[in-house]
Structures are given as C-alpha cells and as structure tokens.
C-alpha atoms as a PDB file:
ATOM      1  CA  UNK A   1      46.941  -0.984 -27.583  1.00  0.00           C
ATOM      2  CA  UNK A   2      48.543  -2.265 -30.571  1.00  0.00           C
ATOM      3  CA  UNK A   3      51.357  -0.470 -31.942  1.00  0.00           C
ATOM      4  CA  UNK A   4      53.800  -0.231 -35.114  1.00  0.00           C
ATOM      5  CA  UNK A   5      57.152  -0.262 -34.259  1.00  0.00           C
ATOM      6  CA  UNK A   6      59.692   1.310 -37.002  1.00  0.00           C
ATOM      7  CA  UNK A   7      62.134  -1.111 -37.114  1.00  0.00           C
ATOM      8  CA  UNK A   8      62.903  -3.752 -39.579  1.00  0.00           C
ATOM      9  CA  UNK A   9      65.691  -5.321 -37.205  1.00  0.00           C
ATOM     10  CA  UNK A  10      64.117  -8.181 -35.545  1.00  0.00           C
ATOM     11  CA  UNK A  11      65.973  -8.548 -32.359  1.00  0.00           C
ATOM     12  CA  UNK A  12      65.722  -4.466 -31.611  1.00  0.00           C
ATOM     13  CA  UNK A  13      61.668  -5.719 -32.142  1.00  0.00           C
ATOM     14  CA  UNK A  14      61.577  -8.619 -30.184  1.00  0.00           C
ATOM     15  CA  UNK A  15      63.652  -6.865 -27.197  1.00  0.00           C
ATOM     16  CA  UNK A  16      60.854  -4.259 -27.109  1.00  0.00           C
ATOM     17  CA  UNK A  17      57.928  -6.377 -27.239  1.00  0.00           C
ATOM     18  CA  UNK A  18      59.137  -8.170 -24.056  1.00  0.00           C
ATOM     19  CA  UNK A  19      59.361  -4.756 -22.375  1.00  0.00           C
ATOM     20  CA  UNK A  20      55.725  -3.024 -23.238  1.00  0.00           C
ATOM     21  CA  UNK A  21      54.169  -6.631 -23.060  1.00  0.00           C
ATOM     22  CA  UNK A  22      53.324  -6.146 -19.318  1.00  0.00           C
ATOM     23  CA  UNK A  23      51.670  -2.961 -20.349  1.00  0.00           C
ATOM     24  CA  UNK A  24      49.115  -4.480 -22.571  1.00  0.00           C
ATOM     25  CA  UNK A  25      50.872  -3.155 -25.617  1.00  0.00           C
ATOM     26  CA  UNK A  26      51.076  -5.423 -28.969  1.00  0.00           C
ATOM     27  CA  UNK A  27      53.684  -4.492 -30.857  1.00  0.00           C
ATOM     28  CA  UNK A  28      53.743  -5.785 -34.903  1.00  0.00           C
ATOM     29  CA  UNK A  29      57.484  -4.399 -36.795  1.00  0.00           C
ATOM     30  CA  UNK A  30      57.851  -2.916 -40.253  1.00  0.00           C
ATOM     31  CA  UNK A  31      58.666  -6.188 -41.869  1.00  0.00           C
ATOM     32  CA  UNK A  32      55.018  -7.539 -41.155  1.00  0.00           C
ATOM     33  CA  UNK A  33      53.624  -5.189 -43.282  1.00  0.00           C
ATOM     34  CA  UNK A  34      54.067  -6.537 -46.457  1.00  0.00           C
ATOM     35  CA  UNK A  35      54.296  -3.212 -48.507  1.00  0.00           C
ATOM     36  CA  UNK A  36      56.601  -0.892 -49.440  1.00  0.00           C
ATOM     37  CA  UNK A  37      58.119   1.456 -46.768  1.00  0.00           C
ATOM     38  CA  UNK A  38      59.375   4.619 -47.093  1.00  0.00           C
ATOM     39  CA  UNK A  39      63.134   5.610 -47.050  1.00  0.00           C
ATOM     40  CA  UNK A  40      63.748   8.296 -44.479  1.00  0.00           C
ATOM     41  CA  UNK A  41      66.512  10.537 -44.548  1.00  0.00           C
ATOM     42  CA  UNK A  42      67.676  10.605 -40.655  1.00  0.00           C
ATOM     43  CA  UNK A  43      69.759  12.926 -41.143  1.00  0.00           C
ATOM     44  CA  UNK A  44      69.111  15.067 -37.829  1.00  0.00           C
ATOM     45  CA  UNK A  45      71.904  16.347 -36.156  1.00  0.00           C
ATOM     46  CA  UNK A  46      69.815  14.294 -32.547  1.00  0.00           C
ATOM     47  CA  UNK A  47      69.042  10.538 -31.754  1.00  0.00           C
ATOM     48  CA  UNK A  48      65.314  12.542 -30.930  1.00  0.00           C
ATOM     49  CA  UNK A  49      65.360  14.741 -34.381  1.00  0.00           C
ATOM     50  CA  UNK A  50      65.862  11.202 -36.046  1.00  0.00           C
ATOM     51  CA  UNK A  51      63.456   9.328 -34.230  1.00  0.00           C
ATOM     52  CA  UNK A  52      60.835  11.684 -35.119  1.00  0.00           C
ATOM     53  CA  UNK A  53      61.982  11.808 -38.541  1.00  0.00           C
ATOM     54  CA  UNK A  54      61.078   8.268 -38.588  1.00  0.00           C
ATOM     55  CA  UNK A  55      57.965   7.664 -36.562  1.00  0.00           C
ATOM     56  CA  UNK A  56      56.139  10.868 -38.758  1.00  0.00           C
ATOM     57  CA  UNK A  57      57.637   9.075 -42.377  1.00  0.00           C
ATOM     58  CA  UNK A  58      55.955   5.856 -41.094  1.00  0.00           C
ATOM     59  CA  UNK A  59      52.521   7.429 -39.727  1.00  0.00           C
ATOM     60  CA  UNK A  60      52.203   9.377 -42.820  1.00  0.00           C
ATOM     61  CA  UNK A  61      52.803   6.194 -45.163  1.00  0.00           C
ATOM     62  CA  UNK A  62      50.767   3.760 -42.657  1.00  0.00           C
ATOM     63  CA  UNK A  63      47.928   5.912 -41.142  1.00  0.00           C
ATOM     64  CA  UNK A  64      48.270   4.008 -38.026  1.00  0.00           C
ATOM     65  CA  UNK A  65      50.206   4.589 -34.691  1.00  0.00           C
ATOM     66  CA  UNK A  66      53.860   4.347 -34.776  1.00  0.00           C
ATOM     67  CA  UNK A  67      56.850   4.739 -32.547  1.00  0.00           C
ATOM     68  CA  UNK A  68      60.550   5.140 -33.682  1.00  0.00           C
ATOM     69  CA  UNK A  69      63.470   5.237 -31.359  1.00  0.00           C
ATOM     70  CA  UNK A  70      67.052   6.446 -32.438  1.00  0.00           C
ATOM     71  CA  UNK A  71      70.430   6.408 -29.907  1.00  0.00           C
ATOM     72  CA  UNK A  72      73.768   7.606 -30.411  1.00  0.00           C
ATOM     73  CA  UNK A  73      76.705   6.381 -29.039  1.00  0.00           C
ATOM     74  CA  UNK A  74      79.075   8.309 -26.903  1.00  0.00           C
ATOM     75  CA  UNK A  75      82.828   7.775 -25.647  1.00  0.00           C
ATOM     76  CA  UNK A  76      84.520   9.743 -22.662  1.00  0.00           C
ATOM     77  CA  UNK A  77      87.890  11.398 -23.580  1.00  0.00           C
ATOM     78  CA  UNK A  78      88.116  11.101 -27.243  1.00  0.00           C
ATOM     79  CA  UNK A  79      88.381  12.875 -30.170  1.00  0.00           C
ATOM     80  CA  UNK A  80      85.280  15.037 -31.482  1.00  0.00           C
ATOM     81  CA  UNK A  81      85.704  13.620 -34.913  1.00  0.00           C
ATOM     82  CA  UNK A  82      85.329  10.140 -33.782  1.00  0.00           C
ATOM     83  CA  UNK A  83      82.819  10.026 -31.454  1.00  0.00           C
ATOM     84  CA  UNK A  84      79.883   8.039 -33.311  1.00  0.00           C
ATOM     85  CA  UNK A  85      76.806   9.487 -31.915  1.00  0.00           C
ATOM     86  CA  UNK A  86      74.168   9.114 -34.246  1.00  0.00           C
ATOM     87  CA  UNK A  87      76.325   7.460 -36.821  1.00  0.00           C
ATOM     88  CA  UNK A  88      77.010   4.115 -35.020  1.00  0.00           C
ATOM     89  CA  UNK A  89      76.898   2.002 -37.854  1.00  0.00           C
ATOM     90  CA  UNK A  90      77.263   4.876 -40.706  1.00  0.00           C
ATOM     91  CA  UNK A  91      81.541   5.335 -41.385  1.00  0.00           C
ATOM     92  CA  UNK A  92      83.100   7.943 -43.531  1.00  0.00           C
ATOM     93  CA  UNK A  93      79.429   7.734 -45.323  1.00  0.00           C
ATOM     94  CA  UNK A  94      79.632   3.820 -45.669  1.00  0.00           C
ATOM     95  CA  UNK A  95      76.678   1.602 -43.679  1.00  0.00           C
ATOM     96  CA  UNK A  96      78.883  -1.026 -41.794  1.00  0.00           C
ATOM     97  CA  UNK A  97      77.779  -4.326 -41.126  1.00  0.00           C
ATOM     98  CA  UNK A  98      77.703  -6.005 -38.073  1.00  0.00           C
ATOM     99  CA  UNK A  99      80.828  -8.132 -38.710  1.00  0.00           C
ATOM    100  CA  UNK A 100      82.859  -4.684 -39.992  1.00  0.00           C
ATOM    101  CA  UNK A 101      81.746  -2.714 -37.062  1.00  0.00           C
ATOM    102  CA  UNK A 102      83.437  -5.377 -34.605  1.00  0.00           C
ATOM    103  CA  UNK A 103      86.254  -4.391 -36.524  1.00  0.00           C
ATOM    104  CA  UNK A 104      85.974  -0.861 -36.691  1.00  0.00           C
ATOM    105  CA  UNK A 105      85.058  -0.371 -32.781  1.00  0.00           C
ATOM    106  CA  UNK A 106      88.219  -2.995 -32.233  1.00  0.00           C
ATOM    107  CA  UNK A 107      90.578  -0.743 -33.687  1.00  0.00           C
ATOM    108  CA  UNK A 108      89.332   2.429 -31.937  1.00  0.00           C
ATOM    109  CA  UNK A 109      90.320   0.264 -29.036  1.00  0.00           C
ATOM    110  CA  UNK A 110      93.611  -0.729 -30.256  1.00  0.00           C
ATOM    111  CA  UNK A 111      94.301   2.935 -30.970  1.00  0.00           C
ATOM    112  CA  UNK A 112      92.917   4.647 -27.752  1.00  0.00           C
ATOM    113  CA  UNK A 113      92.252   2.302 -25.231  1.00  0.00           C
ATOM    114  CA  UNK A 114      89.647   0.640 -23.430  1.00  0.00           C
ATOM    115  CA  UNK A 115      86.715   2.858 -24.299  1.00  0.00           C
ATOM    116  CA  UNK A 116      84.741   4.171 -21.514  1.00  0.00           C
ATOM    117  CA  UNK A 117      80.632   4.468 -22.965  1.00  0.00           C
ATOM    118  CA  UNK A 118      77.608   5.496 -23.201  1.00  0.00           C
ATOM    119  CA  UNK A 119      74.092   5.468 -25.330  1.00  0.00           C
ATOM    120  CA  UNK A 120      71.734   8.072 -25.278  1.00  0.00           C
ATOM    121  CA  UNK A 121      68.313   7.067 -26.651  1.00  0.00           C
ATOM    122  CA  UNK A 122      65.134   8.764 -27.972  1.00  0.00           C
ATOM    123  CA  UNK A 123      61.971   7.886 -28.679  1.00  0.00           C
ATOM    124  CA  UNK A 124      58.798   9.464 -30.689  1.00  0.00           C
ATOM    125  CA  UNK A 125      55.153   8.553 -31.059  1.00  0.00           C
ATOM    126  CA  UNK A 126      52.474   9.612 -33.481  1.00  0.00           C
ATOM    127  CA  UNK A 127      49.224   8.212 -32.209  1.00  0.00           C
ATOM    128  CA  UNK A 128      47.476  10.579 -34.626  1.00  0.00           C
ATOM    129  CA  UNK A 129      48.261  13.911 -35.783  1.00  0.00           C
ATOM    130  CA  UNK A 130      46.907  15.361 -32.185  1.00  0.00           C
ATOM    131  CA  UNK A 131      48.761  13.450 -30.585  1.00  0.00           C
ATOM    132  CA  UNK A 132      52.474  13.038 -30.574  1.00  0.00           C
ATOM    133  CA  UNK A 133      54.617  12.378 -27.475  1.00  0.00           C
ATOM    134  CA  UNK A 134      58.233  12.304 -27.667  1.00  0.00           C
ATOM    135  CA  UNK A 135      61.093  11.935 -25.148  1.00  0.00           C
ATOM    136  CA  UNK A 136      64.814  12.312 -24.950  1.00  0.00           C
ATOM    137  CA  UNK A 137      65.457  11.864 -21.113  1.00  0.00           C
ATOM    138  CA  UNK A 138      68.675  10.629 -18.844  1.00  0.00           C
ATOM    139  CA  UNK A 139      66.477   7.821 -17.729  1.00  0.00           C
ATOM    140  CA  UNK A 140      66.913   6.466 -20.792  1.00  0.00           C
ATOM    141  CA  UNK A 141      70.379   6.567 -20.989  1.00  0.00           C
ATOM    142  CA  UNK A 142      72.673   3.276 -20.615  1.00  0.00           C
ATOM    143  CA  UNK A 143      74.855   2.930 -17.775  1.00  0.00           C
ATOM    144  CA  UNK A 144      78.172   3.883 -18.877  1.00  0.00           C
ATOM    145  CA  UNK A 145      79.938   0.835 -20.084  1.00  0.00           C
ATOM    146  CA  UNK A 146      83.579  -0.546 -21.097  1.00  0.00           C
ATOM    147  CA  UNK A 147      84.064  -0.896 -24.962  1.00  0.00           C
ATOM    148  CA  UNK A 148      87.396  -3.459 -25.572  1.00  0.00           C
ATOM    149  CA  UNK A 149      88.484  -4.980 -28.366  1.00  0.00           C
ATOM    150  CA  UNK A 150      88.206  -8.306 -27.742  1.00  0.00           C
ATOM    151  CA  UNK A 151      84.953  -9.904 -28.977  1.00  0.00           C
ATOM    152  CA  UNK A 152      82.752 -12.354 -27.028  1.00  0.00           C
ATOM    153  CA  UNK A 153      82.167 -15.370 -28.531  1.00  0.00           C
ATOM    154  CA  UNK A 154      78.606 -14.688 -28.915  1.00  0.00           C
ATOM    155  CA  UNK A 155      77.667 -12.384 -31.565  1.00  0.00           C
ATOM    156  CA  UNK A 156      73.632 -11.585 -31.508  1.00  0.00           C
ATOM    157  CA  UNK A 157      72.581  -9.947 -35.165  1.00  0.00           C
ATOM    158  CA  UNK A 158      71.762  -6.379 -35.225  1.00  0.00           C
ATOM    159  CA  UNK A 159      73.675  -6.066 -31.244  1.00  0.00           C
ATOM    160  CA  UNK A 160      77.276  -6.619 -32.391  1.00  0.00           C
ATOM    161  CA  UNK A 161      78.457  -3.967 -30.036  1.00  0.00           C
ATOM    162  CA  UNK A 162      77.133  -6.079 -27.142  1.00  0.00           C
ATOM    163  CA  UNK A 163      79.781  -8.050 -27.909  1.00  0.00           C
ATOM    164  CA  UNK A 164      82.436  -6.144 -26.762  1.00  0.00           C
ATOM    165  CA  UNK A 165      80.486  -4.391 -24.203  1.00  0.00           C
ATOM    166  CA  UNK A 166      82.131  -4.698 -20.399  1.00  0.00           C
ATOM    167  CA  UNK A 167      79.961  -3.993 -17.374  1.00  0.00           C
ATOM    168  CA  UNK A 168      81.943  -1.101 -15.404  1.00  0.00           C
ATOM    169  CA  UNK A 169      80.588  -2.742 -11.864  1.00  0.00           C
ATOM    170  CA  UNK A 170      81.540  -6.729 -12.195  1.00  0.00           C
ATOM    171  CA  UNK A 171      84.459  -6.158 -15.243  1.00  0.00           C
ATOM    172  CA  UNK A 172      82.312  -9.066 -16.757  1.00  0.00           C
ATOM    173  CA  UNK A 173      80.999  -9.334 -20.567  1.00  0.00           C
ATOM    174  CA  UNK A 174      76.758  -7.852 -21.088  1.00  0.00           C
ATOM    175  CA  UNK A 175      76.790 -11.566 -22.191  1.00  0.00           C
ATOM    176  CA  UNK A 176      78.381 -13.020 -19.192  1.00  0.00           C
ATOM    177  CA  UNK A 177      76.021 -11.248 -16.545  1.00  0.00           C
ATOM    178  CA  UNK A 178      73.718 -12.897 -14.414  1.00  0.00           C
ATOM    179  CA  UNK A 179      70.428 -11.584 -15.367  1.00  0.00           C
ATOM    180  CA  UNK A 180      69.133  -9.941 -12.599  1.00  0.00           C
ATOM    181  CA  UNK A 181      72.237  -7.841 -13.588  1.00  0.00           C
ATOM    182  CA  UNK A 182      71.209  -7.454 -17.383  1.00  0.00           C
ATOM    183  CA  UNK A 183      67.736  -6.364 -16.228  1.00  0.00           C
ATOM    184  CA  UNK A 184      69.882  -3.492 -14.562  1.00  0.00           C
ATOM    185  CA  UNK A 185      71.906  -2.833 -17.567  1.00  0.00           C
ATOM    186  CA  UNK A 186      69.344  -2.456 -19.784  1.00  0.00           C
ATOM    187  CA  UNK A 187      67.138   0.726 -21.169  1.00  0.00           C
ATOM    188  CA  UNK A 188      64.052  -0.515 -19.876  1.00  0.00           C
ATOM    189  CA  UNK A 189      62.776   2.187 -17.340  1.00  0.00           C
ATOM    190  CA  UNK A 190      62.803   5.244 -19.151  1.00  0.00           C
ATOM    191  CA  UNK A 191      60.685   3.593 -21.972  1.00  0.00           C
ATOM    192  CA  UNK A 192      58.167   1.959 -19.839  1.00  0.00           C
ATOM    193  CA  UNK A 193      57.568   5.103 -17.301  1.00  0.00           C
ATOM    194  CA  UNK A 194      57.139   7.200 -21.194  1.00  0.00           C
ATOM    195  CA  UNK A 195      54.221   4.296 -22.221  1.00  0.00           C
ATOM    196  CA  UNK A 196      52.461   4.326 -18.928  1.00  0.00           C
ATOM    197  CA  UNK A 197      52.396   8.378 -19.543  1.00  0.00           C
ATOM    198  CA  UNK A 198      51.669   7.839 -23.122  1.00  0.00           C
ATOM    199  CA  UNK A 199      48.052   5.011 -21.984  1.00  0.00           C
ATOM    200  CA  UNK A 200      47.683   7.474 -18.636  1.00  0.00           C
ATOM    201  CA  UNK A 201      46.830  10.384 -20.813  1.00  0.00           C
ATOM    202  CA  UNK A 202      44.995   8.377 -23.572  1.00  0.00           C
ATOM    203  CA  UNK A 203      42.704   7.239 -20.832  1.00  0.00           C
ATOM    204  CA  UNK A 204      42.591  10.732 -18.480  1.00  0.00           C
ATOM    205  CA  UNK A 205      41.919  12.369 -22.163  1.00  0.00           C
END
C-alpha cells in the first residue's frame, strides 16, 4: 500500500516510514509532491478534529489516500491557561520555532517546576470517500515524561521538545536511552495495531 502522509516535516516523515515499513506500507510526504498544497485551518478544539481536518483538505486536493496525525501536549498540575494541548508550537497566536520553543518550554520550567508530561495523539485516514478510519486511543498516548529546562546538547529539527524530555523510569535524557528503551518510549503500538486494522479490513472487505 502506498500512502500520502500530511506532513511537510521530514523527520515526523521519516520516523513513520520506519514504523509502517514492516507492514508493507510506502509512505511518500507532502513535500514530494511538487504542487501546491492547501492551507488548512486546524483549528479544532481535538488533536483528532485536527487530524481529520487535515487528512480530508489533503484527499480532497490530491485524490489519493492520505493520513494526518495531530497530538497535543499535556502537563500534570498546571494552570488551564497554559497547558499547550493542541497549540504546542502556536503562542499567544505566534508559530514558534524550534529554537524559541526551547525557550518558551524552559521558562515554564523555571516558573513551575520540573514538568511532569504527556502527548496524546490522533490519527485519520481517507482511503476514499467510503472509507475513512480514524483513531484517538490511550494506546497511543506517550508515557508520561519529565519536561526540564535544561537542553540536551542534541537538538533534532522539528523534535526540539525531545530535547528536554526526561524518561520518568531511568531519570535519563529520550536522547541518552539505550534503545531498546526508546523503542519503549515511543508511539509506535497504537499506530501499527490501527494499520494492521486499517489492511485487515481492506483485505476482509
């Protein structure tokens, strides 16, 4: 099966191919199109109300399958009007960069504490206009993780969170894990077990 993915961020592309790729599943992102793409709004209030916002912009403008995926980030014991959720990257209405939200996430350290967090994740898929699947589920939640305020060295475009993300368990960096460890970090079980639904019914149907 060879699917769009709508994303123009390269590493969030190249993390997924490496996921689906023992499904059979090619994978090409937005950026290999070479022709205009939509804007879309995402403004739902959900990581899943955005994702499908996406995914049905993209099918509509592409007439071929497409999956989006959205994720919101959430803290334990602060303030409503600062939890991110949706708007990790968007700030008083200003799109941060990678560099400025290291410095934004920093200070909510400084201010509260070490963060204690979370991402929920959606995803949605329009294989035609029959057939759309779509999933917000715990499994493909993160583990609940440290935010600090001091960054790793490494900085990995389009992930700078993951720089000051602490694993809960071993108090170490996401970048300092073993990977064995990583491969338990990551959100890769509630997206496979949705694409081996997804090709189950495709060939059952």
């Amino acid at each position: 099966m060879k699917l769009l993915y709508g994303t123009k961020n390269p590493a969030k592309l190249s993390a997924m191919q490496k996921k689906l790729k023992e499904l059979g599943i090619v994978l090409i992102g937005l950026n290999e199109l070479n022709c205009g793409i939509p804007s879309v709004p995402e403004d739902g209030f959900t990581p899943l109300e955005n994702a499908r916002q996406k995914a049905e912009a993209y099918y509509n403008a592409f007439k071929m399958p497409v999956f989006s995926c959205d994720s919101g980030l959430y803290f334990d014991n602060v303030p409503e009007e600062i939890q991110p959720g949706i708007h990790v990257r968007t700030v008083n209405g200003r799109y941060l960069t990678d560099n400025e939200m290291i410095t934004y996430y920093s200070g909510l350290v400084q201010k509260y504490g070490n963060l204690t967090a979370r991402y929920k994740n959606a995803i949605c898929l329009v294989l035609d206009e029959s057939h759309i699947y779509e999933a917000m589920e715990q499994s493909m939640e993160s583990e609940k993780f440290i935010i600090t305020d001091k960054p790793h060295k490494i900085l990995k475009e389009g992930f700078p969170i993951d720089s000051l993300s602490i694993d809960i368990r071993s108090g170490c960096y996401y970048y300092d894990l073993p990977e064995d460890r990583l491969e338990q970090v990551a959100v890769e079980e509630g997206f496979i077990t949705f694409f081996k639904k997804v090709l189950e019914d495709n060939r059952n149907g």
